[in-house]
C-alpha atoms as a PDB file:
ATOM      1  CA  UNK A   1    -116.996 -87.754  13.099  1.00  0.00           C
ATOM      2  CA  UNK A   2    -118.580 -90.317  15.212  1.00  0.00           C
ATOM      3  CA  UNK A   3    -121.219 -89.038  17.219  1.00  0.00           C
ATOM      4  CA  UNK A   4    -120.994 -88.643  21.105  1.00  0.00           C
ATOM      5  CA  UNK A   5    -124.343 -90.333  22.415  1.00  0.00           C
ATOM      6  CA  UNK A   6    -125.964 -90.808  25.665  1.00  0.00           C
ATOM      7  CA  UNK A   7    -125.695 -94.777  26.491  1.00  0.00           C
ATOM      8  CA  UNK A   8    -129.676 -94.481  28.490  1.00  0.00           C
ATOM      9  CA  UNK A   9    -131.592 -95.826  25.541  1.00  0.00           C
ATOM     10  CA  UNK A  10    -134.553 -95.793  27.947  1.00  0.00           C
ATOM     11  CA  UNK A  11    -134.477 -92.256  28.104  1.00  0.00           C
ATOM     12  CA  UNK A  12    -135.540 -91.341  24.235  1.00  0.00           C
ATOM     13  CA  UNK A  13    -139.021 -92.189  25.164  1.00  0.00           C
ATOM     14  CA  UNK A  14    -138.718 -89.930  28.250  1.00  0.00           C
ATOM     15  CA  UNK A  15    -137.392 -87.161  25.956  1.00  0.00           C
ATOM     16  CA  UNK A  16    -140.783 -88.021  23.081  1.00  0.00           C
ATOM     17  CA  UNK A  17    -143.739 -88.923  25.251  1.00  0.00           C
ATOM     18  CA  UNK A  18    -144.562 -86.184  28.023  1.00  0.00           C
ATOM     19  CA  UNK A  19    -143.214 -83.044  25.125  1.00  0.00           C
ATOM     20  CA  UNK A  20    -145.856 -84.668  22.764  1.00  0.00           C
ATOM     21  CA  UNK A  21    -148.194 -85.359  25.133  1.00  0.00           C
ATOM     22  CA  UNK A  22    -148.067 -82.242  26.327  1.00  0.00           C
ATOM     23  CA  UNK A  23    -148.473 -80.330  23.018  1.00  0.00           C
ATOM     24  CA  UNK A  24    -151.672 -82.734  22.205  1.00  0.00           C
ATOM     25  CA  UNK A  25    -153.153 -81.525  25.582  1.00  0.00           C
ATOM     26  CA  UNK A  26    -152.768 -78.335  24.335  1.00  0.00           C
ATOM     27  CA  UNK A  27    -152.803 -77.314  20.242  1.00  0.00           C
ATOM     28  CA  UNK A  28    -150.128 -78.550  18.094  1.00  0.00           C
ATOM     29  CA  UNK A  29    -148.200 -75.931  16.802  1.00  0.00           C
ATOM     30  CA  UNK A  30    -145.311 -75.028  13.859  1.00  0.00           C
ATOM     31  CA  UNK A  31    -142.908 -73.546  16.801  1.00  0.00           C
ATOM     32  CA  UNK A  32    -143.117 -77.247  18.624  1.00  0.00           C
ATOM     33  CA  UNK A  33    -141.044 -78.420  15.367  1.00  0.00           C
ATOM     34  CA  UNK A  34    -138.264 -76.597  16.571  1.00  0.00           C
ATOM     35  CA  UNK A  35    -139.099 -76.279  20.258  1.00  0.00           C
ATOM     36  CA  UNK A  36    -138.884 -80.416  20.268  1.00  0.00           C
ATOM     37  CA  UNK A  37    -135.498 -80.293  17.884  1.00  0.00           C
ATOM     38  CA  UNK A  38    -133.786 -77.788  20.581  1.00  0.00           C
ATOM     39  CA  UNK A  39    -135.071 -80.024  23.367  1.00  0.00           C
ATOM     40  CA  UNK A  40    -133.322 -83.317  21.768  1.00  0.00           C
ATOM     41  CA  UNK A  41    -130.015 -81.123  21.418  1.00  0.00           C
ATOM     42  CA  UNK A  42    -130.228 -79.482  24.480  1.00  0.00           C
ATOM     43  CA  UNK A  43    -130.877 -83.627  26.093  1.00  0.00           C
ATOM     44  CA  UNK A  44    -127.709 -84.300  24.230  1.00  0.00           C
ATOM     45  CA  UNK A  45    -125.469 -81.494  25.481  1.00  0.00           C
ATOM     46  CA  UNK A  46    -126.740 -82.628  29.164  1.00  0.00           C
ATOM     47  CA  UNK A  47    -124.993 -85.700  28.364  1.00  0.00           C
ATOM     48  CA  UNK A  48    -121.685 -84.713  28.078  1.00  0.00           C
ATOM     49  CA  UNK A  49    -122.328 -81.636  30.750  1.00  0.00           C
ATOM     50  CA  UNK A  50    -122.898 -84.307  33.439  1.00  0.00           C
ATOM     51  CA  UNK A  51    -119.613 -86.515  32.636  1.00  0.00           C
ATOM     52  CA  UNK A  52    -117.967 -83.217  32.541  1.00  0.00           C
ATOM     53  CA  UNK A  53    -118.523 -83.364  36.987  1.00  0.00           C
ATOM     54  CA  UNK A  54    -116.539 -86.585  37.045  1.00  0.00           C
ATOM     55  CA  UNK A  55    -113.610 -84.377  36.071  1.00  0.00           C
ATOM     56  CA  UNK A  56    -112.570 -87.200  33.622  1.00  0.00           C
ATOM     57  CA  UNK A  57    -112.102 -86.155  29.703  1.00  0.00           C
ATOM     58  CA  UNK A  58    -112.501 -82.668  30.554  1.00  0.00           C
ATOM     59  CA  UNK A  59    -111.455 -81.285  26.985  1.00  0.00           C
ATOM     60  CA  UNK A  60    -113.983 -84.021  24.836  1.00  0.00           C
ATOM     61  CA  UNK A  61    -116.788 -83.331  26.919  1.00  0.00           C
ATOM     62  CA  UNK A  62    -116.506 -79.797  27.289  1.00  0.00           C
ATOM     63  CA  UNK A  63    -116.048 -79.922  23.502  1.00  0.00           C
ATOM     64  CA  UNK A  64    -119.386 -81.776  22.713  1.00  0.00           C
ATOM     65  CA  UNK A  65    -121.390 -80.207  25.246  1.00  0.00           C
ATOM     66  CA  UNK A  66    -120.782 -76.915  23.111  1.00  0.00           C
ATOM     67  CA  UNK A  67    -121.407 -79.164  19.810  1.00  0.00           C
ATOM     68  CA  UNK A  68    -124.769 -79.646  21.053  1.00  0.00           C
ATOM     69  CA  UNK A  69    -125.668 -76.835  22.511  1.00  0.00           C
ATOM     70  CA  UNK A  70    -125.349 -74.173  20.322  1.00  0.00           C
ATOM     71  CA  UNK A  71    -127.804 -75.465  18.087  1.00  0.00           C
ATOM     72  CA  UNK A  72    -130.152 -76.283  20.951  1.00  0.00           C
ATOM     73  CA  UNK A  73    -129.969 -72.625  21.871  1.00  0.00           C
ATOM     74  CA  UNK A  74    -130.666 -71.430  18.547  1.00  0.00           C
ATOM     75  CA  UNK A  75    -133.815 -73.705  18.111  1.00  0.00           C
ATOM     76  CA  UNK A  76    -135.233 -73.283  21.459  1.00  0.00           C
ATOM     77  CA  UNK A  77    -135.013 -69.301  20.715  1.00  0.00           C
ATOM     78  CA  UNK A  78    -138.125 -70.126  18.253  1.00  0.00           C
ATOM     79  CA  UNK A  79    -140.602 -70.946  21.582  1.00  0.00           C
ATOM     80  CA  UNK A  80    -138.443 -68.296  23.574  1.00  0.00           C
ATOM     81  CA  UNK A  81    -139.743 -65.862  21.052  1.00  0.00           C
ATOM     82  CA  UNK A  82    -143.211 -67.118  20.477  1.00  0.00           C
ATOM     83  CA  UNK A  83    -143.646 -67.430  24.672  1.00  0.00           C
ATOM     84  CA  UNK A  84    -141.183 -65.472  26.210  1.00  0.00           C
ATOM     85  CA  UNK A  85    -142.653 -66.207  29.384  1.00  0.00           C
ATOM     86  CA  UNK A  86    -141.888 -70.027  29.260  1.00  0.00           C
ATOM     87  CA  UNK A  87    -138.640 -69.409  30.184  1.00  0.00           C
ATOM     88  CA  UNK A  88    -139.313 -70.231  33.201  1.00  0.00           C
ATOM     89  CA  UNK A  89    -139.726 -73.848  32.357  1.00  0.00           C
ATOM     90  CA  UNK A  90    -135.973 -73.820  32.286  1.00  0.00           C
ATOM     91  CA  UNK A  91    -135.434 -72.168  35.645  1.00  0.00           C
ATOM     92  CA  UNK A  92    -137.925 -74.963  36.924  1.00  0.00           C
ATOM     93  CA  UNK A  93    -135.123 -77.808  35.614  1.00  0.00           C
ATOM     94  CA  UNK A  94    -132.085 -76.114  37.131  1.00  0.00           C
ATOM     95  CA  UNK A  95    -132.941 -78.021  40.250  1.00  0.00           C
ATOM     96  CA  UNK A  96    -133.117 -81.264  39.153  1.00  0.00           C
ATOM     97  CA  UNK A  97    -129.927 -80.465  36.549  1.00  0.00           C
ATOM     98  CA  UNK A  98    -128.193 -80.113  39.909  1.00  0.00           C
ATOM     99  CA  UNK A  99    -129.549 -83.188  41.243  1.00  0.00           C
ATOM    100  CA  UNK A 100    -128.242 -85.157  38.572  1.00  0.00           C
ATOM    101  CA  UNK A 101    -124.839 -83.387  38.460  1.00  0.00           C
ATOM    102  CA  UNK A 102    -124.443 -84.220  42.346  1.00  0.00           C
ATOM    103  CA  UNK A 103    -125.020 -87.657  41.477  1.00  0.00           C
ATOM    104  CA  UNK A 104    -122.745 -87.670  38.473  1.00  0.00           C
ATOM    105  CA  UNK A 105    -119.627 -86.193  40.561  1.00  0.00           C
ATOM    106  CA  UNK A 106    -120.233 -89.460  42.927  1.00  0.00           C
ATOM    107  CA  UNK A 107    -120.163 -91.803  40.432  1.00  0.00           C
ATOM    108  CA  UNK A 108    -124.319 -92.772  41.606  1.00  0.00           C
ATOM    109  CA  UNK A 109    -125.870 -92.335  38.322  1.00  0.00           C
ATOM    110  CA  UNK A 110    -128.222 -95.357  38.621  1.00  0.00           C
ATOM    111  CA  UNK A 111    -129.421 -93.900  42.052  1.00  0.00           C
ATOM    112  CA  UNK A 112    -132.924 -93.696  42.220  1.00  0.00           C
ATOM    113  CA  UNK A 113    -133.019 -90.386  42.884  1.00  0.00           C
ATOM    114  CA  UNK A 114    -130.667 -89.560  39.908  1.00  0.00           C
ATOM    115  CA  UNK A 115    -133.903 -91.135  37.963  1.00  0.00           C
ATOM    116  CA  UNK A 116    -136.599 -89.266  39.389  1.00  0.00           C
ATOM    117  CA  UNK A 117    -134.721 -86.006  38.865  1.00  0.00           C
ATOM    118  CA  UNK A 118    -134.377 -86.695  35.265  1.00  0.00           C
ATOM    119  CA  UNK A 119    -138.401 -87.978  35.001  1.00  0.00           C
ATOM    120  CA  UNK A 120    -139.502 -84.748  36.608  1.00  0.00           C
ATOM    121  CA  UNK A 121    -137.448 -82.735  34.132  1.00  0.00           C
ATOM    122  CA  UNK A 122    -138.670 -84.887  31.203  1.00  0.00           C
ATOM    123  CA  UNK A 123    -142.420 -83.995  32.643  1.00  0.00           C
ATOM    124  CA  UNK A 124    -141.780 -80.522  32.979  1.00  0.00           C
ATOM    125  CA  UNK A 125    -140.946 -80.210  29.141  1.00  0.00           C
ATOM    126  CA  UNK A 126    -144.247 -81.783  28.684  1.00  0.00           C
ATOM    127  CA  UNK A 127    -146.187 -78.911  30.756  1.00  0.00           C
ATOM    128  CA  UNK A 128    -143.759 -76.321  28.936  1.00  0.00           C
ATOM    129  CA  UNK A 129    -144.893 -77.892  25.627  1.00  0.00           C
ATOM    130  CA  UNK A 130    -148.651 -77.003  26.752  1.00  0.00           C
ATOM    131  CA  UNK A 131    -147.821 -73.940  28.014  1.00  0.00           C
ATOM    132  CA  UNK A 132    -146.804 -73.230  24.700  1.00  0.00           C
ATOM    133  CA  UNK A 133    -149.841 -72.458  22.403  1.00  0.00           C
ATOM    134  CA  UNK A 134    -151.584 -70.042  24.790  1.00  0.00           C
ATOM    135  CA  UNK A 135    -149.638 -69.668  27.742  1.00  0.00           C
ATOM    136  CA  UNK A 136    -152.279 -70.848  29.930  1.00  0.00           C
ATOM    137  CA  UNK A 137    -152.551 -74.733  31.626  1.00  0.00           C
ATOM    138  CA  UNK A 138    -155.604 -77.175  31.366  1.00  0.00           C
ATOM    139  CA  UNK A 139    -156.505 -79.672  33.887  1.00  0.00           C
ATOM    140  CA  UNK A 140    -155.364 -81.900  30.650  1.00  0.00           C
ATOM    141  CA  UNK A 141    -152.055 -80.552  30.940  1.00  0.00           C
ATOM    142  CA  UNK A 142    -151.599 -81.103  34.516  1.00  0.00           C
ATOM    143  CA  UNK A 143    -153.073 -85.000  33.962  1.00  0.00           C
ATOM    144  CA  UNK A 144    -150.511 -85.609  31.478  1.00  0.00           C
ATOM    145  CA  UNK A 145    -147.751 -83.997  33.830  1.00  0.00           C
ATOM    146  CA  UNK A 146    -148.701 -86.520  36.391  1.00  0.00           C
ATOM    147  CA  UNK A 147    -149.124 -89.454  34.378  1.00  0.00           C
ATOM    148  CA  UNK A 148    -145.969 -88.956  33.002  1.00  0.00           C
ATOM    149  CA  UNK A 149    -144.193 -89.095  36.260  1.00  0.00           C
ATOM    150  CA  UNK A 150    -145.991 -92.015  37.379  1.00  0.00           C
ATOM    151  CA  UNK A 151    -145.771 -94.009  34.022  1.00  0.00           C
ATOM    152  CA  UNK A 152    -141.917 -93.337  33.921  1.00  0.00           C
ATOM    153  CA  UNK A 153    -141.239 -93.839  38.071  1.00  0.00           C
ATOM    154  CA  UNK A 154    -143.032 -97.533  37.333  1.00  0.00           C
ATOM    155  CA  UNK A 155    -140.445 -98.167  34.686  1.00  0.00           C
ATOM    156  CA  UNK A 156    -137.752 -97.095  36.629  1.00  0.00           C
ATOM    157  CA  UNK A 157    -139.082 -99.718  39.611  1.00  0.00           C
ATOM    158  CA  UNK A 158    -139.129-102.480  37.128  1.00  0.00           C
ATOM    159  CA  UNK A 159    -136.120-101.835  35.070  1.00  0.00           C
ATOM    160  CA  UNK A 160    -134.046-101.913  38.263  1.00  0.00           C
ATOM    161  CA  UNK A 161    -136.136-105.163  39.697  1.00  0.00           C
ATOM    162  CA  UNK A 162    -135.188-106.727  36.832  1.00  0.00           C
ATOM    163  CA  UNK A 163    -131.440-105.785  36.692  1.00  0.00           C
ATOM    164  CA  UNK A 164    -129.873-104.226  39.741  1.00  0.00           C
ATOM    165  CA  UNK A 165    -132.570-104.864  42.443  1.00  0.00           C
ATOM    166  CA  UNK A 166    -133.524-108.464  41.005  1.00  0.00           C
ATOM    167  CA  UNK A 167    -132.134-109.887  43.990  1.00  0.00           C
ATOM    168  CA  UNK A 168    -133.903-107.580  47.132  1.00  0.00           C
ATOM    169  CA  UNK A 169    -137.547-109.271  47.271  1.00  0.00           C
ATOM    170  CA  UNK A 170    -137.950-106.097  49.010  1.00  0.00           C
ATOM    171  CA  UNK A 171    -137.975-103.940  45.810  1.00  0.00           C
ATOM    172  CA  UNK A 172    -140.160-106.696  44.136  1.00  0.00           C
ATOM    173  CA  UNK A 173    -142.432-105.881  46.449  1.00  0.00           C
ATOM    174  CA  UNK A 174    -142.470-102.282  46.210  1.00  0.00           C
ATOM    175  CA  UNK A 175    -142.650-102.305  42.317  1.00  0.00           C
ATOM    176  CA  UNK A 176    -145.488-104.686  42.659  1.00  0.00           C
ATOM    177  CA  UNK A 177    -147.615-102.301  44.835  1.00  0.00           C
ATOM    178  CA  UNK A 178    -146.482 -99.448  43.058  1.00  0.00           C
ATOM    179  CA  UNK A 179    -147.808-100.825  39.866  1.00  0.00           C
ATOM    180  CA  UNK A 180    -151.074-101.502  41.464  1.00  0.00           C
ATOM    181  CA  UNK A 181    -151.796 -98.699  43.279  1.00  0.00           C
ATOM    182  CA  UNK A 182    -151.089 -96.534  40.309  1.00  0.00           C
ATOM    183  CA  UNK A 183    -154.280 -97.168  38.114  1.00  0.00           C
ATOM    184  CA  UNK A 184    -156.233 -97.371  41.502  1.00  0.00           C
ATOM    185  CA  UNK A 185    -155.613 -93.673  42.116  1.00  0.00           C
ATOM    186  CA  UNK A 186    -156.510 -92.735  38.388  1.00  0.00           C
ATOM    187  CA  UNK A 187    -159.731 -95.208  38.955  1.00  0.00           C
ATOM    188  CA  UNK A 188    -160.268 -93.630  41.831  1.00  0.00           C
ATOM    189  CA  UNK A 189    -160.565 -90.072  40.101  1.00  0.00           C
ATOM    190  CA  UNK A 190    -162.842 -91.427  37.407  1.00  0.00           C
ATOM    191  CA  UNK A 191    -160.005 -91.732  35.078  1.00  0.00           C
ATOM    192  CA  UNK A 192    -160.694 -94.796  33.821  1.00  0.00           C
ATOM    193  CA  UNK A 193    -158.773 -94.738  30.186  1.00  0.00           C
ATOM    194  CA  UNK A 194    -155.580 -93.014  32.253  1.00  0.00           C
ATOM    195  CA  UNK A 195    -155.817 -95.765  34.720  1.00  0.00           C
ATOM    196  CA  UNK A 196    -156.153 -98.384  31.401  1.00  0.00           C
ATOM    197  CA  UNK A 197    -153.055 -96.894  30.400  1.00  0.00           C
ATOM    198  CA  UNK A 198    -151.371 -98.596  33.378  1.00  0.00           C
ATOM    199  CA  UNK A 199    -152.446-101.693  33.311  1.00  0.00           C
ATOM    200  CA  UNK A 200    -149.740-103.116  30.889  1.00  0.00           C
ATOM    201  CA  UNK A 201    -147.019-101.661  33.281  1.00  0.00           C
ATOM    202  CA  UNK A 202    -148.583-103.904  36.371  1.00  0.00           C
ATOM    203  CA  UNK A 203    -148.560-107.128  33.791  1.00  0.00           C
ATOM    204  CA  UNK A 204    -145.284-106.770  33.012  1.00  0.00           C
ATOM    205  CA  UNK A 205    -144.188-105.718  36.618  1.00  0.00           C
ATOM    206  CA  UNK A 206    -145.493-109.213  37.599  1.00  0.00           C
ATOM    207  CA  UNK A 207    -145.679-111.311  34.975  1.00  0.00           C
ATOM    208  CA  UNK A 208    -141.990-110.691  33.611  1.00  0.00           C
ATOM    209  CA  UNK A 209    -140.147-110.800  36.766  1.00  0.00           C
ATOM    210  CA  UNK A 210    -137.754-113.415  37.433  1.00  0.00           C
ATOM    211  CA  UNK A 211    -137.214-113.721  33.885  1.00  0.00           C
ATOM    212  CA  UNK A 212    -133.450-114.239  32.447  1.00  0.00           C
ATOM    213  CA  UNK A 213    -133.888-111.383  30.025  1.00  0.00           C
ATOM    214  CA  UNK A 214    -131.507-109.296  28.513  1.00  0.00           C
ATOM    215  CA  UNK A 215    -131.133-105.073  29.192  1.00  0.00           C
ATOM    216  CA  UNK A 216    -131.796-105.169  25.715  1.00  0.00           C
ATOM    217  CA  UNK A 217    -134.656-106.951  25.227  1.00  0.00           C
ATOM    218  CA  UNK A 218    -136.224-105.601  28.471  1.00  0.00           C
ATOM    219  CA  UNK A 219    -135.693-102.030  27.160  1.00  0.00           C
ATOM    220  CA  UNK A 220    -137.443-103.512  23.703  1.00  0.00           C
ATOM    221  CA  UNK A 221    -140.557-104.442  25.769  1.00  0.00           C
ATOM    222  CA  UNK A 222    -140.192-101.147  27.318  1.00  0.00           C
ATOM    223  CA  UNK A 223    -140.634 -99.085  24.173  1.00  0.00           C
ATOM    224  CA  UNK A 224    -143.990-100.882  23.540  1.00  0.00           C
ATOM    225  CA  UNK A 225    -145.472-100.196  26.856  1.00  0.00           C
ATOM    226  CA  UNK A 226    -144.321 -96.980  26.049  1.00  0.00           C
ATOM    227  CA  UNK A 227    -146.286 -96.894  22.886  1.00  0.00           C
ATOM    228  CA  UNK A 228    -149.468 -98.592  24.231  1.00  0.00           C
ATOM    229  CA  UNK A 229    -149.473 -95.904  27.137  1.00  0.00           C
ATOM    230  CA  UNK A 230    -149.087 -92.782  24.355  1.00  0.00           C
ATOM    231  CA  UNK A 231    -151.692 -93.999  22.297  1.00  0.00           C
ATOM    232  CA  UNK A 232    -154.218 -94.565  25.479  1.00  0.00           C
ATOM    233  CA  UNK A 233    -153.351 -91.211  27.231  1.00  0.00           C
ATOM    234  CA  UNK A 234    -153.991 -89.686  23.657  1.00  0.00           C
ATOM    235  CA  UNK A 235    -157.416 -91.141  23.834  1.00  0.00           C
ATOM    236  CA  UNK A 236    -157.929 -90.055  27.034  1.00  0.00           C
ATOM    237  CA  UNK A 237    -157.480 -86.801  25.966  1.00  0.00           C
ATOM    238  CA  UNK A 238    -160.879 -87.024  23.611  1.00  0.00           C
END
């Protein structure tokens, strides 16, 4: 049986970064094992669960929502157990699950609002994975909440500057001084490795624009700027 995956390639490093992140902020544990497998499953049966509010393929997606989320619910009772009290994590993504179903049942799933509902659920797994340890946050935990965010809102600037927006100088513009002020703020703070982190998002922002690239090889350079920013938010963390 072929497996029923979501087409948003860019969002696997939303789903790794801010959960990992967030447990490195915090104290690795054996329950993030399979805290972070439920979280991948319970990514996948959102999939489906979405499509399922286009009333299209009712039956198939009903039928692999429940593939994947049956084993997401048995994994994620692991953390449930550990930290009953991080259930609330989950009520905290209800809101932005709704978001993204309204936008799914009109057909607007590239809005950017659809986006930033998805990157603040992404970041809130990252605070529940700190959470996790000793149910308690650090000021650590609440920097890597926020660079999250702000790392994955600049990629969702450029991506659509680049594809869908390439053509509104307007939106240039606003990913350009987006991308800028960014590491300003985090300079601005005294973060300077955080605001390092950044930097490769405003190169790329302006030197790569106007380019005749492909979605896929844009979304290639996307997973290294996604691995230079772990690694330098990591050693911000020290």
């Amino acid at each position: 049986m072929k497996l029923f995956l979501p087409k948003q390639h860019g969002a696997w490093a939303m789903l790794i970064l801010p959960f990992w992140l967030g447990a490195a902020s915090s104290e690795i544990i054996w329950p993030h094992i399979p805290f972070f497998l439920g979280w991948i499953l319970l990514y996948l049966a959102t999939y489906p669960s979405l499509l399922l509010f286009k009333r299209k393929r009712i039956t198939f997606y009903a039928k692999w929502t429940a593939i994947y989320m049956v084993p997401a619910i048995l994994l994620l009772l692991v953390p449930l157990l550990t930290r009953p009290s991080i259930i609330v994590f989950g009520f905290l993504m209800i809101p932005f699950f709704i978001i993204n179903a309204y936008f799914s049942s009109k057909n607007q799933d590239r809005a950017l609002g659809n986006d930033f509902s998805a990157i603040f659920s992404f970041s809130i797994a990252g605070l529940a994975s700190s959470y996790l340890p000793h149910g308690e946050f650090t000021a650590l935990s609440w920097t890597v909440f926020a660079a999250s965010v702000l790392f994955f809102a600049g990629s969702t600037f450029y991506v659509k500057s680049m594809i869908r927006e390439k053509k509104k100088l307007s939106f240039r513009w606003l990913s350009w001084i987006y991308h800028a002020a960014v590491p300003l703020v985090w300079l601005s703070m005294g973060e300077w490795v955080v605001a390092a982190a950044f930097l490769p998002s405003l190169y790329r922002s302006i030197a790569f624009y106007g380019k005749p690239f492909s979605p896929k090889k844009i979304g290639i350079f996307e997973i290294g700027n996604a691995a230079i920013f772990f690694i330098m938010i990591l050693i911000a963390m020290n």
